[in-house]
C-alpha atoms as a PDB file:
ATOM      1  CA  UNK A   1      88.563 133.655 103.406  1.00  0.00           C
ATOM      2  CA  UNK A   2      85.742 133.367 101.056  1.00  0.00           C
ATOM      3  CA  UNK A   3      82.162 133.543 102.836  1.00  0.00           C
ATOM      4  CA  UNK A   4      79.374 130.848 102.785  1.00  0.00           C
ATOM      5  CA  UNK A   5      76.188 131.578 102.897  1.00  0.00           C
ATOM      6  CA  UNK A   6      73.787 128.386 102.393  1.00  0.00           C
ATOM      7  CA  UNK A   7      70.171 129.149 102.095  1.00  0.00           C
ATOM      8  CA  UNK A   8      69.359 128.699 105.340  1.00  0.00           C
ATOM      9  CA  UNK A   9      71.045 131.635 106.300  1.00  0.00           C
ATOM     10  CA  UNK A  10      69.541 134.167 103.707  1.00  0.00           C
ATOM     11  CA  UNK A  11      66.475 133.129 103.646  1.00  0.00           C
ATOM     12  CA  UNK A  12      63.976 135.581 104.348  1.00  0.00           C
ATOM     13  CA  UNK A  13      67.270 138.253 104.627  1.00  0.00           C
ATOM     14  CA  UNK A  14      65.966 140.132 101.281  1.00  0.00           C
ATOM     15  CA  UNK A  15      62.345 140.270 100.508  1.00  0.00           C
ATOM     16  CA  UNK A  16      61.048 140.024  96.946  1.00  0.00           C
ATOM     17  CA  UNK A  17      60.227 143.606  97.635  1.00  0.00           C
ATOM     18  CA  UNK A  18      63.931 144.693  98.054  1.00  0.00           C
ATOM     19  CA  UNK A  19      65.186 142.657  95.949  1.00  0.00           C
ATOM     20  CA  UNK A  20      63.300 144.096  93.048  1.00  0.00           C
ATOM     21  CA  UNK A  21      64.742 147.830  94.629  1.00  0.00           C
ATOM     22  CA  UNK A  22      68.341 146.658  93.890  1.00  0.00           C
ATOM     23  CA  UNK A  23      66.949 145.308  90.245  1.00  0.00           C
ATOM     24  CA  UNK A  24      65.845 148.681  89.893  1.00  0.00           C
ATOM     25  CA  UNK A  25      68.568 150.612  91.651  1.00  0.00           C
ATOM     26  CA  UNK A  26      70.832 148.937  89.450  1.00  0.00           C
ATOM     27  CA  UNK A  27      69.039 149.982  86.051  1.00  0.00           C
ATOM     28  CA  UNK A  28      69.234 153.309  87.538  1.00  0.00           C
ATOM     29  CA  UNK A  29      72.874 153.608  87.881  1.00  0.00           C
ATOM     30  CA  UNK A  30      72.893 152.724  84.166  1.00  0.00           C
ATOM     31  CA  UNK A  31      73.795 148.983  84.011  1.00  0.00           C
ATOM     32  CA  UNK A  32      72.852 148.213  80.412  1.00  0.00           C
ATOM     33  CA  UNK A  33      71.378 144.511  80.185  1.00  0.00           C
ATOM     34  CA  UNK A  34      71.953 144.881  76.501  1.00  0.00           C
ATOM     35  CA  UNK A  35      75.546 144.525  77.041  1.00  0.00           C
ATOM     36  CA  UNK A  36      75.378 141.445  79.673  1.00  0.00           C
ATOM     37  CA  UNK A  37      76.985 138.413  78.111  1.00  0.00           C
ATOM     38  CA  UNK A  38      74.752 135.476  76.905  1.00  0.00           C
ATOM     39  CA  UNK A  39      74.204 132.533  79.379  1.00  0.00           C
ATOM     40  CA  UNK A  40      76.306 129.665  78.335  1.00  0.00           C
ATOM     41  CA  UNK A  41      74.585 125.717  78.447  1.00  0.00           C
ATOM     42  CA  UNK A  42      76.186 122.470  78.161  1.00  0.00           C
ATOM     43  CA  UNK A  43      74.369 119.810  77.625  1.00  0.00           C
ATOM     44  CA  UNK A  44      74.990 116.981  80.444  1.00  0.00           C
ATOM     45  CA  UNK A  45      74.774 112.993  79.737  1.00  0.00           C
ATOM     46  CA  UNK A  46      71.233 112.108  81.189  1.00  0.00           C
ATOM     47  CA  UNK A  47      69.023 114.624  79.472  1.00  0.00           C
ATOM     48  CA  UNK A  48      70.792 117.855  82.089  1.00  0.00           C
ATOM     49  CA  UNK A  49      72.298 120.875  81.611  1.00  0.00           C
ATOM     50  CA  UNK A  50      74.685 123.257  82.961  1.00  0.00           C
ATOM     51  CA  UNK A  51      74.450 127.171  82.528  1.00  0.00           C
ATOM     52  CA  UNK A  52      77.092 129.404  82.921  1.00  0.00           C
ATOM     53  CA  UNK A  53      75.821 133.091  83.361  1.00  0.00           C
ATOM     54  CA  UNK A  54      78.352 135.779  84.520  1.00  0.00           C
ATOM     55  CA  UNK A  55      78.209 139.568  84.978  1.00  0.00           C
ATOM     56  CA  UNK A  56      79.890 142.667  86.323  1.00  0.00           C
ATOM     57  CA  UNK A  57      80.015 146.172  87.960  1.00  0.00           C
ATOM     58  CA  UNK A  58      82.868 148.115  88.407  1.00  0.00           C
ATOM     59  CA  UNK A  59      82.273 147.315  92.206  1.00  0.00           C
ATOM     60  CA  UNK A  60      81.615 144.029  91.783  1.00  0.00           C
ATOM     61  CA  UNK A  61      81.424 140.277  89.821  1.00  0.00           C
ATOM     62  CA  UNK A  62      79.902 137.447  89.712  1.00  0.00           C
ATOM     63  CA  UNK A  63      78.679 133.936  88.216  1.00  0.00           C
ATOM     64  CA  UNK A  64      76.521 131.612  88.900  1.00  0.00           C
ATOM     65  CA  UNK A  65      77.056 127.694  87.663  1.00  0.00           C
ATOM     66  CA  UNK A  66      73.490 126.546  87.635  1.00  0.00           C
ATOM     67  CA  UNK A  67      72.174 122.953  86.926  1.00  0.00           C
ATOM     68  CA  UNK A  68      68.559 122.039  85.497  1.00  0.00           C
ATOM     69  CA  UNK A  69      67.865 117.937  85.651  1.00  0.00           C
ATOM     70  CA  UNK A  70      64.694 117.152  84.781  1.00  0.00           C
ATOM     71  CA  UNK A  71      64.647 113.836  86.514  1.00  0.00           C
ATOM     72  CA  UNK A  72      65.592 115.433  90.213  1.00  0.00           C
ATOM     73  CA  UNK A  73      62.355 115.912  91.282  1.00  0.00           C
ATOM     74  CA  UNK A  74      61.477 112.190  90.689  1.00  0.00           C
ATOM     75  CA  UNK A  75      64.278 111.484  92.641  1.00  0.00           C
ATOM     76  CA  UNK A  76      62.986 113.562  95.275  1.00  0.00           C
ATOM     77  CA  UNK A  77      65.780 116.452  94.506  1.00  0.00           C
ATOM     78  CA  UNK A  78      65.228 119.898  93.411  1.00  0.00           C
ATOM     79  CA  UNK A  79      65.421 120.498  89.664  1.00  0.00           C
ATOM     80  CA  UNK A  80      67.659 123.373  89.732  1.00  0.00           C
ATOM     81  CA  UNK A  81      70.623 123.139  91.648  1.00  0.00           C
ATOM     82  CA  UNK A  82      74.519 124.986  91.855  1.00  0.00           C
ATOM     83  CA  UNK A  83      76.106 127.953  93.588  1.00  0.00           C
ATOM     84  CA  UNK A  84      76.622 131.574  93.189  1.00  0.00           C
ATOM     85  CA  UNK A  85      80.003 133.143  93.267  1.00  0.00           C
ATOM     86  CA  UNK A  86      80.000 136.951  94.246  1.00  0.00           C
ATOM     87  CA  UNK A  87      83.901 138.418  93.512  1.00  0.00           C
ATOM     88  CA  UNK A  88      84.921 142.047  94.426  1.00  0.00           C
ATOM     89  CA  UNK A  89      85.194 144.244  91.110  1.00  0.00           C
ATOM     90  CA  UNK A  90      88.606 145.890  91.123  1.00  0.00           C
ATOM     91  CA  UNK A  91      90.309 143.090  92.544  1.00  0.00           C
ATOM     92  CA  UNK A  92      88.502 140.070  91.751  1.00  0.00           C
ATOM     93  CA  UNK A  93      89.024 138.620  94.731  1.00  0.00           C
ATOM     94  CA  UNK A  94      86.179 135.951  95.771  1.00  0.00           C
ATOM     95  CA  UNK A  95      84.068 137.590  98.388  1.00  0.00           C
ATOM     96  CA  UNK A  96      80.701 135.136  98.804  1.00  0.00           C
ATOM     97  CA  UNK A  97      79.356 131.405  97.942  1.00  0.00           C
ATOM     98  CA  UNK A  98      75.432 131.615  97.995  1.00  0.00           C
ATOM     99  CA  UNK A  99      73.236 128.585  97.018  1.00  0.00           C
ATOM    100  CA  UNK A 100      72.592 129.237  93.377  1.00  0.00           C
ATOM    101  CA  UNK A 101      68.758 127.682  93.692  1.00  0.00           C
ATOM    102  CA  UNK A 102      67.987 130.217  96.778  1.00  0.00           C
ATOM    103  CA  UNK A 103      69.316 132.724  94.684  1.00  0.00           C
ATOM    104  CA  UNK A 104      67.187 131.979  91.792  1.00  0.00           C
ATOM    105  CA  UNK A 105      64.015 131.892  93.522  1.00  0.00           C
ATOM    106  CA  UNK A 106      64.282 134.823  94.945  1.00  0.00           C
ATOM    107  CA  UNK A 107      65.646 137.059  91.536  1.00  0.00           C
ATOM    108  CA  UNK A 108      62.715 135.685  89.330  1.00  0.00           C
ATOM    109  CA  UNK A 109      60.214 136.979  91.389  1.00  0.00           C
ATOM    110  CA  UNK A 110      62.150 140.095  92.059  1.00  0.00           C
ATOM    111  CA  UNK A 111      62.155 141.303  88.146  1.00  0.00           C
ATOM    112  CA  UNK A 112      58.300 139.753  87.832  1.00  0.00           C
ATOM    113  CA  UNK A 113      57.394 142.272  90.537  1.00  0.00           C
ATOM    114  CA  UNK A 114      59.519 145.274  89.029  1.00  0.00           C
ATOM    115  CA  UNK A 115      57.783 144.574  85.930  1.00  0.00           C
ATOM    116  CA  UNK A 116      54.520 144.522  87.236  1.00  0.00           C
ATOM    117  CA  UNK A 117      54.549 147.892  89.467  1.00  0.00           C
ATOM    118  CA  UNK A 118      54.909 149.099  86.061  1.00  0.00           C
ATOM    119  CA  UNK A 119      52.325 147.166  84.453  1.00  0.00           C
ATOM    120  CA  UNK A 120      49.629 145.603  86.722  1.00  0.00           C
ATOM    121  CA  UNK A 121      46.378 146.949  87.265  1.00  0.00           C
ATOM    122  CA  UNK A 122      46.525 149.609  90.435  1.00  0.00           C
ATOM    123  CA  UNK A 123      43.470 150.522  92.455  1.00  0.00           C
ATOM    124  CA  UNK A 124      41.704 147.985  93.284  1.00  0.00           C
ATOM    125  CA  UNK A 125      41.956 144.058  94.275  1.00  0.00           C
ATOM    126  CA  UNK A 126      43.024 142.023  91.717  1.00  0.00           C
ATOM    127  CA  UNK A 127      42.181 138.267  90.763  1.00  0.00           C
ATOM    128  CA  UNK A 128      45.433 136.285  90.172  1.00  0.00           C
ATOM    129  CA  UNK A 129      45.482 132.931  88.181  1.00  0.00           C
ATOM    130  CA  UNK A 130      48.944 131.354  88.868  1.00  0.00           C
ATOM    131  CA  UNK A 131      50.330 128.126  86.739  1.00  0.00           C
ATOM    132  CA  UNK A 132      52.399 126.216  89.223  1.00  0.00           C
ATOM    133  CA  UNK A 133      53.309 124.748  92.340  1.00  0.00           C
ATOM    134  CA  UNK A 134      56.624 124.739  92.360  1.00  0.00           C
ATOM    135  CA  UNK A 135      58.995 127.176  94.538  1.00  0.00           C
ATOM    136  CA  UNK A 136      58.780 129.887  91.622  1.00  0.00           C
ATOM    137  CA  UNK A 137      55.003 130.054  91.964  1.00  0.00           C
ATOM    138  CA  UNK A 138      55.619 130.034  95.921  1.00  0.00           C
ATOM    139  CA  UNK A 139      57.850 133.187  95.477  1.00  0.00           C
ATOM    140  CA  UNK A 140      55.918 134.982  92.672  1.00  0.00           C
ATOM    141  CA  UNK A 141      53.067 134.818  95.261  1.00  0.00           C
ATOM    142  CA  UNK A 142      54.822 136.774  97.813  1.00  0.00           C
ATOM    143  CA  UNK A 143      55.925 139.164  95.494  1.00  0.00           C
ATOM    144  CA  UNK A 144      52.782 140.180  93.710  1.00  0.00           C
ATOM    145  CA  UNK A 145      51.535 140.619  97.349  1.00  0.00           C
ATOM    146  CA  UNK A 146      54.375 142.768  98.041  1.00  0.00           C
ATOM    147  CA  UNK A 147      53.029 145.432  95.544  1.00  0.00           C
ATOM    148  CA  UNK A 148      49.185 144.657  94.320  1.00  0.00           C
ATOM    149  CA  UNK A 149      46.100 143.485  96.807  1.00  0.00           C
ATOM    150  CA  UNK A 150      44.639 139.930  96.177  1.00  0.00           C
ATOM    151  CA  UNK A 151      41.095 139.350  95.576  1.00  0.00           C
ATOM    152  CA  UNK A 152      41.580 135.643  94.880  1.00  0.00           C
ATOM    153  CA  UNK A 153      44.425 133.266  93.676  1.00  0.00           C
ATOM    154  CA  UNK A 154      43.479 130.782  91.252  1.00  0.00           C
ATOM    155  CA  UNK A 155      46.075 127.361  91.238  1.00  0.00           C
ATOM    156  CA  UNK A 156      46.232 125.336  87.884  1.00  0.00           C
ATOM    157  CA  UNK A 157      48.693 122.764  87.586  1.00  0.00           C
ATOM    158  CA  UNK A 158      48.569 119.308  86.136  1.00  0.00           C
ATOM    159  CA  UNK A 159      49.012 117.551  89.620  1.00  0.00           C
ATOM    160  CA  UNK A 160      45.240 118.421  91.736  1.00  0.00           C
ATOM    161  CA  UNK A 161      47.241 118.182  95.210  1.00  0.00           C
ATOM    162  CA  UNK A 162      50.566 120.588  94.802  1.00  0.00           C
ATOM    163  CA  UNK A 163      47.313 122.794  93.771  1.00  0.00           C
ATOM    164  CA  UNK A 164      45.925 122.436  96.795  1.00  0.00           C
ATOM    165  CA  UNK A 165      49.139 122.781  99.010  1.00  0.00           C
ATOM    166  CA  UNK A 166      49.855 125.779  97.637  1.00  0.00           C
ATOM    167  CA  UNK A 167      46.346 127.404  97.462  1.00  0.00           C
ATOM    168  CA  UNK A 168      46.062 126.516 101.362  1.00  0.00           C
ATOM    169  CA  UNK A 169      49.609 128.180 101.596  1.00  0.00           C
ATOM    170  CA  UNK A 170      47.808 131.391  99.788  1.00  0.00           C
ATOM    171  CA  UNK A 171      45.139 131.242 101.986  1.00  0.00           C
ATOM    172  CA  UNK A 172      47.189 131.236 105.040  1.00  0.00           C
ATOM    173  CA  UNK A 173      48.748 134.760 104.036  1.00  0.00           C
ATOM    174  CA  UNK A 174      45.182 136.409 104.109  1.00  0.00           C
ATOM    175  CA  UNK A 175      44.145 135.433 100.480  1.00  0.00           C
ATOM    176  CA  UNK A 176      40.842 133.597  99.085  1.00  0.00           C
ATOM    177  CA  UNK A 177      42.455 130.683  96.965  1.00  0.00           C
ATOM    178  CA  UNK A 178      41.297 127.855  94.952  1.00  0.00           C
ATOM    179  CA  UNK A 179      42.506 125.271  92.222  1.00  0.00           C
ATOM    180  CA  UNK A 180      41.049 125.596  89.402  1.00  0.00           C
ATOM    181  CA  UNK A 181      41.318 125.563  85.159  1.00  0.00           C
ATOM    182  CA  UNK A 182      43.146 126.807  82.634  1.00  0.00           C
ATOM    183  CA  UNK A 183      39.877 128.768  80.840  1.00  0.00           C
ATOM    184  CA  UNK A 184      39.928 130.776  83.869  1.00  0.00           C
ATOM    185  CA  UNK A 185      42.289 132.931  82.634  1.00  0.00           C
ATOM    186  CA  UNK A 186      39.321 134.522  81.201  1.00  0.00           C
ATOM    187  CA  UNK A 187      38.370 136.294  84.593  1.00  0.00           C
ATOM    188  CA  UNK A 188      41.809 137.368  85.368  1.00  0.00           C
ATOM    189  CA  UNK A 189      43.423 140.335  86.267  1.00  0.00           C
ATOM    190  CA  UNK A 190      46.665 138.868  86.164  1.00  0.00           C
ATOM    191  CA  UNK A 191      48.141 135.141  84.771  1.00  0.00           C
ATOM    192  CA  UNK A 192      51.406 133.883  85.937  1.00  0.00           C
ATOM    193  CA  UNK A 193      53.385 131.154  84.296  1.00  0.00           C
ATOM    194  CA  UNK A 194      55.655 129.175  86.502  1.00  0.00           C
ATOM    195  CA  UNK A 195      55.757 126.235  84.972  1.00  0.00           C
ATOM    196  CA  UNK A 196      58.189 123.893  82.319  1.00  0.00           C
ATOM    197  CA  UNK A 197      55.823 123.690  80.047  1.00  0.00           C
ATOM    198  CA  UNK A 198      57.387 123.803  76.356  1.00  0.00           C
ATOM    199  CA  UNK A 199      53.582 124.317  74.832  1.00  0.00           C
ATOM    200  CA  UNK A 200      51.124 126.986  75.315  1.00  0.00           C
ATOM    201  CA  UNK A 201      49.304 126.603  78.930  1.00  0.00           C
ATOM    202  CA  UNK A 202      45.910 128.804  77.698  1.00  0.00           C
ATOM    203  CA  UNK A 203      43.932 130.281  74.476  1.00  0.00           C
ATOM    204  CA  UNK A 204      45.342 133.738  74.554  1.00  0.00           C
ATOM    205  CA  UNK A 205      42.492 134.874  73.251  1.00  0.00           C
ATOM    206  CA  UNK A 206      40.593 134.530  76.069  1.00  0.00           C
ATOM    207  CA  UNK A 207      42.915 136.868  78.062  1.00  0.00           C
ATOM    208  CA  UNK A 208      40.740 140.245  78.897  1.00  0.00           C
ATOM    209  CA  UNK A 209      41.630 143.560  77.395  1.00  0.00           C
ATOM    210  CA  UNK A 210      43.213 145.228  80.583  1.00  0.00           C
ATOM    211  CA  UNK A 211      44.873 142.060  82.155  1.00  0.00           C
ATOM    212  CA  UNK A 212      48.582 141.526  82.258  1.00  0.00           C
ATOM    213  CA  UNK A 213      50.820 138.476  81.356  1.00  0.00           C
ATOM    214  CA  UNK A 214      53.467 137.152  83.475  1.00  0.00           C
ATOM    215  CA  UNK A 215      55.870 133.893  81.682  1.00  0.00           C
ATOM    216  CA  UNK A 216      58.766 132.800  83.229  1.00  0.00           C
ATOM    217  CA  UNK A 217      59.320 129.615  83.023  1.00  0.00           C
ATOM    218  CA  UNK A 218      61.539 129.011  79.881  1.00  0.00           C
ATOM    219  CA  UNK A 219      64.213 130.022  78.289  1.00  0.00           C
ATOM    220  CA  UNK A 220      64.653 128.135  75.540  1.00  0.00           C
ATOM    221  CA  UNK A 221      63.884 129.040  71.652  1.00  0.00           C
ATOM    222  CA  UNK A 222      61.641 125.926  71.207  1.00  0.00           C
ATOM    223  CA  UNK A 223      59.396 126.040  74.390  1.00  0.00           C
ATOM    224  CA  UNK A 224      56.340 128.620  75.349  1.00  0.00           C
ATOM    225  CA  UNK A 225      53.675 129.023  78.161  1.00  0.00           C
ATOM    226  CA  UNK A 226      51.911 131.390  76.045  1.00  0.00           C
ATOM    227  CA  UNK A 227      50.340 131.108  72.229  1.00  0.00           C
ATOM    228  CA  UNK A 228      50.989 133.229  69.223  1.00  0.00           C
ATOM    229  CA  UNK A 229      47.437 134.996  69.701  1.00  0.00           C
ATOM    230  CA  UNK A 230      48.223 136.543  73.011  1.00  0.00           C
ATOM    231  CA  UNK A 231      51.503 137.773  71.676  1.00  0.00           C
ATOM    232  CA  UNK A 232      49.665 139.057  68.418  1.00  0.00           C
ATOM    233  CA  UNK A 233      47.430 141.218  70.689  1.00  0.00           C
ATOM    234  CA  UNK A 234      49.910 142.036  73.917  1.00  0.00           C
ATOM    235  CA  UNK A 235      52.125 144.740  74.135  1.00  0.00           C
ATOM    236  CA  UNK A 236      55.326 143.078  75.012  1.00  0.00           C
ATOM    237  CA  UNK A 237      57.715 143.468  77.511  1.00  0.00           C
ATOM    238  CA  UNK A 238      60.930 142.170  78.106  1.00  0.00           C
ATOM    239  CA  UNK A 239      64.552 142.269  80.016  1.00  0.00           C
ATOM    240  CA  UNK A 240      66.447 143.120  77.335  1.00  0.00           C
ATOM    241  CA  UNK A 241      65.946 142.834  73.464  1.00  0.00           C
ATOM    242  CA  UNK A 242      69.097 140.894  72.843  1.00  0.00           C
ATOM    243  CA  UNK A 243      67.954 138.129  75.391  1.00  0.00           C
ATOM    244  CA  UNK A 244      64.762 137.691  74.445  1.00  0.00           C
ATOM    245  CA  UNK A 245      65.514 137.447  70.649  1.00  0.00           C
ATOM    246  CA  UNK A 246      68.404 134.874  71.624  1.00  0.00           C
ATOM    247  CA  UNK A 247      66.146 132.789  74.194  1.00  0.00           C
ATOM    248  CA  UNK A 248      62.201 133.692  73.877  1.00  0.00           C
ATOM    249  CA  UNK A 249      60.232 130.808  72.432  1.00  0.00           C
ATOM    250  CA  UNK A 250      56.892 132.452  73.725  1.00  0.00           C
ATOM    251  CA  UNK A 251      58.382 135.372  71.190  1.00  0.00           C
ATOM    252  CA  UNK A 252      60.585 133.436  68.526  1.00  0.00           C
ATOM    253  CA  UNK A 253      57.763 130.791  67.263  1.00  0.00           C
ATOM    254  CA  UNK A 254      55.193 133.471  66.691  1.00  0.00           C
ATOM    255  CA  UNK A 255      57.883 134.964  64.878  1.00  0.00           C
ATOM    256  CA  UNK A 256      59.056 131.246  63.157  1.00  0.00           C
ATOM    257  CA  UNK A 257      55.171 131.617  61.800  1.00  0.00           C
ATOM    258  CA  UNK A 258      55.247 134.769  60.389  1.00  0.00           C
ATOM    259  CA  UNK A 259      53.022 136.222  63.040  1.00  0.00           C
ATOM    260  CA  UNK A 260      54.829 139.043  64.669  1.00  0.00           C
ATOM    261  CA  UNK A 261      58.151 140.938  63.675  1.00  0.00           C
ATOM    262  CA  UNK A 262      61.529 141.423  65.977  1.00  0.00           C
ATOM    263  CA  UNK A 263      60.025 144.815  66.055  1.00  0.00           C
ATOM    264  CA  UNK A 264      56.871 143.513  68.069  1.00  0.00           C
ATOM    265  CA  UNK A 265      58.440 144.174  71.552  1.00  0.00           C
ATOM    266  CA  UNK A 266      57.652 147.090  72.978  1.00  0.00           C
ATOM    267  CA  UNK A 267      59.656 147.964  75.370  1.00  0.00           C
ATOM    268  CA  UNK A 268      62.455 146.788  78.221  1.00  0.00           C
ATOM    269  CA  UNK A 269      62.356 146.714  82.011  1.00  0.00           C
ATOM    270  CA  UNK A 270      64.650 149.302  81.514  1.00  0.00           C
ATOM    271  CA  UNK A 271      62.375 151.551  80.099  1.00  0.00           C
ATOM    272  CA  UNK A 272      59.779 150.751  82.256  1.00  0.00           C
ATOM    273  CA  UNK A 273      61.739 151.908  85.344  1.00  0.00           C
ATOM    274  CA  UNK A 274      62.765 155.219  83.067  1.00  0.00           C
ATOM    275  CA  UNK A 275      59.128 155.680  82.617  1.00  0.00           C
ATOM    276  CA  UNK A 276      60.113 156.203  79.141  1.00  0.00           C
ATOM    277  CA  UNK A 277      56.804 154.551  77.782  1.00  0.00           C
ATOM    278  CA  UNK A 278      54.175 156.258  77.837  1.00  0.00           C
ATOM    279  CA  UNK A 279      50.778 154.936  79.418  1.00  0.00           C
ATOM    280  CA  UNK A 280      52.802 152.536  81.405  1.00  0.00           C
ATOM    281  CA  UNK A 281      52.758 154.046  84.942  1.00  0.00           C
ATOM    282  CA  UNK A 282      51.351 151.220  87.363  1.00  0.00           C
ATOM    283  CA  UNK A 283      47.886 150.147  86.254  1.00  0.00           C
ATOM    284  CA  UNK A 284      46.228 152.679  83.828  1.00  0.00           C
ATOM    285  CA  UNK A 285      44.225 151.244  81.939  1.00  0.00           C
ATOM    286  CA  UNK A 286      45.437 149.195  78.569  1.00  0.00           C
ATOM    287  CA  UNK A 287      43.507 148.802  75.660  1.00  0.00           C
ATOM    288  CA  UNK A 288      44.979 145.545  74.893  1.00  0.00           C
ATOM    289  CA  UNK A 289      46.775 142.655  77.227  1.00  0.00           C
ATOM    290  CA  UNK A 290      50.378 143.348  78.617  1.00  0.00           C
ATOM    291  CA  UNK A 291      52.603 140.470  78.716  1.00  0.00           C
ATOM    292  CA  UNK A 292      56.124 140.271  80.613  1.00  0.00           C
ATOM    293  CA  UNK A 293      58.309 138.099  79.346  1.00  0.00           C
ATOM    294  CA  UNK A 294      61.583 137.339  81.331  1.00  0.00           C
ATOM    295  CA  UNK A 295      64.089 134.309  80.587  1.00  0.00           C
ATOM    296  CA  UNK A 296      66.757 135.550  83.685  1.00  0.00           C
ATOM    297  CA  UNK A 297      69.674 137.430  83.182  1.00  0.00           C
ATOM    298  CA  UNK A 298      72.996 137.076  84.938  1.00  0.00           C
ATOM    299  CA  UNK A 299      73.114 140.885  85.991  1.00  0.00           C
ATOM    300  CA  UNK A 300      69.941 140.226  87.627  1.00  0.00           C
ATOM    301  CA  UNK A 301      71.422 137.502  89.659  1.00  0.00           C
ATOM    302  CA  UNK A 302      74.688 139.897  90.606  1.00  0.00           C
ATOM    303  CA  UNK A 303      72.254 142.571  91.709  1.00  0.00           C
ATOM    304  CA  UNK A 304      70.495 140.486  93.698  1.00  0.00           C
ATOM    305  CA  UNK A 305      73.661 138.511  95.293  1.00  0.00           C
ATOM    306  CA  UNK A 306      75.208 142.182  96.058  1.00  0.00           C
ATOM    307  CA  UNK A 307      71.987 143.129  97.688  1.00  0.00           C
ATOM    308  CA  UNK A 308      72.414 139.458 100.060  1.00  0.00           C
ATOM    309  CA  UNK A 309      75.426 140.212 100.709  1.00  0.00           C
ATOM    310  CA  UNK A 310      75.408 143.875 101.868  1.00  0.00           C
ATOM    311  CA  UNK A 311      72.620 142.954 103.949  1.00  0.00           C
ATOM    312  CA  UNK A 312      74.195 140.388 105.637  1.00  0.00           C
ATOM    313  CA  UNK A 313      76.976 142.843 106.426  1.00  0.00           C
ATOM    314  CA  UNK A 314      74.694 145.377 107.886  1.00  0.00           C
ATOM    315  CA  UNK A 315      72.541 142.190 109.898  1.00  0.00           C
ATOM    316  CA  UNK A 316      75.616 141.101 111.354  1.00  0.00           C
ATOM    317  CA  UNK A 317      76.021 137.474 110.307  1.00  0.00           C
ATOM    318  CA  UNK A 318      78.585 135.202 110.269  1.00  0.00           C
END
């Protein structure tokens, strides 16, 4: 019989620490996100829309069925819902049912924070400004505590009092936080977009020399957190190539206006776990910004479910 596991169960089971080992462990053993088939999306009547994203190992399989409506939250319901099948590999036989949201909020931040051992400045405490409130920004918090320490957390969102709430919730974990504005960015060490945004959040030219660029929140051709001038000056990281030229709209408009070339991305998460790129070894420092920028992957999601579910075997549960 197939195993359920709703999130109150895992939560907490796999930190955004570990999580981001099994992201890694799993480049390691040479999965190839290159090769990882293309999310599919329906449109749904009512301005939603399903995605369809599955993957697999030779030990296992998987697929998530994920909805995004707009109007949930409104209707005091999470905006992205659905569940996450995990299937053994050689048999195909359904194994686990996770909550596909849980699941998602804990694999974004996962591949943020694999990115940024790579990429974030090392050494000393760093000054975060975070756009967004919602549970992404909540788990991108923990996980850029996992690996870097916090001078201050800056909050900017459009709504003063999910600001506040989470700034408090920062400050709670040991961390000076604030709200505060969007020109801040300026001062930062590190900028991470959480939001659903489909037009630039900041003036990338602002963004200082050495800091690093976090967007996450899209992935949709038409709609960007950050402007064609940060991506002019960044070096530029993504998941996988293929993805990011399919999905990007932080990278495809800048390309739309003639700004940058396909060729403008330097490298992969991939090769950043390698260390195949030179000068990109956790916090030396850069000579021009570094931006990360991830639209989710469905072999991210199977690493991550694999990772649940062994460590519910080992924990026990039922």
């Amino acid at each position: 019989m197939i195993r359920q596991f709703p999130a109150a169960e895992t939560a907490g089971l796999l930190t955004p620490a570990a999580a981001a080992d099994a992201l890694a462990a799993a480049l390691r053993a040479g999965l190839d996100p290159e090769a990882c088939p293309p999310r599919s999306a329906l449109p749904v009547p009512g301005g939603g829309e399903l995605l369809l994203m599955p993957a697999a190992t030779g030990e296992y399989a998987g697929v998530k069925i994920a909805g995004v409506a707009p109007g949930n939250p409104a209707r005091g319901l999470p905006r992205i819902t659905g569940s996450y099948l995990l299937l053994d590999g050689p048999t195909l036989r359904p194994l686990a049912l996770f909550d596909g949201a849980e699941l998602t909020a804990l694999r974004t931040p996962a591949v943020s924070a694999l990115a940024l051992r790579h990429l974030a400045p090392a050494g000393r405490p760093l000054r975060l400004l975070l756009f967004g409130a919602g549970p992404q920004a909540y788990g991108h918090l923990e996980a850029v505590l996992a690996i870097r320490e916090l001078a201050e957390v800056v909050v900017v969102t459009r709504n003063r009092a999910g600001a506040l709430k989470l700034a408090e919730h920062a400050r709670g974990l040991g961390v000076a936080a604030r709200p505060g504005e969007g020109a801040e960015v300026a001062d930062a060490d590190l900028v991470i977009c959480c939001t659903t945004a489909r037009e630039p959040l900041f003036d990338g030219r602002l963004i200082a020399q050495g800091a690093t660029v976090v967007a996450v929140g899209s992935h949709e051709p038409d709609a960007r957190e950050v402007d064609t001038a940060l991506v002019r000056r960044a070096a530029v990281y993504v998941e996988s190539r293929a993805a990011a030229l399919r999905e990007a709209g932080d990278l495809l408009v800048p390309e739309a206006e003639g700004a940058i070339g396909a060729g403008h991305i330097s490298g992969t998460l991939a090769d950043l776990v390698a260390g195949r790129l030179p000068g990109s070894g956790g916090g030396a420092a850069a000579s021009c910004p570094q931006l990360f920028k991830s639209v989710g992957m469905a072999w991210e999601d199977l690493a991550v479910a694999v990772a649940l579910f062994e460590a519910v075997g080992e924990n026990g549960a039922t």
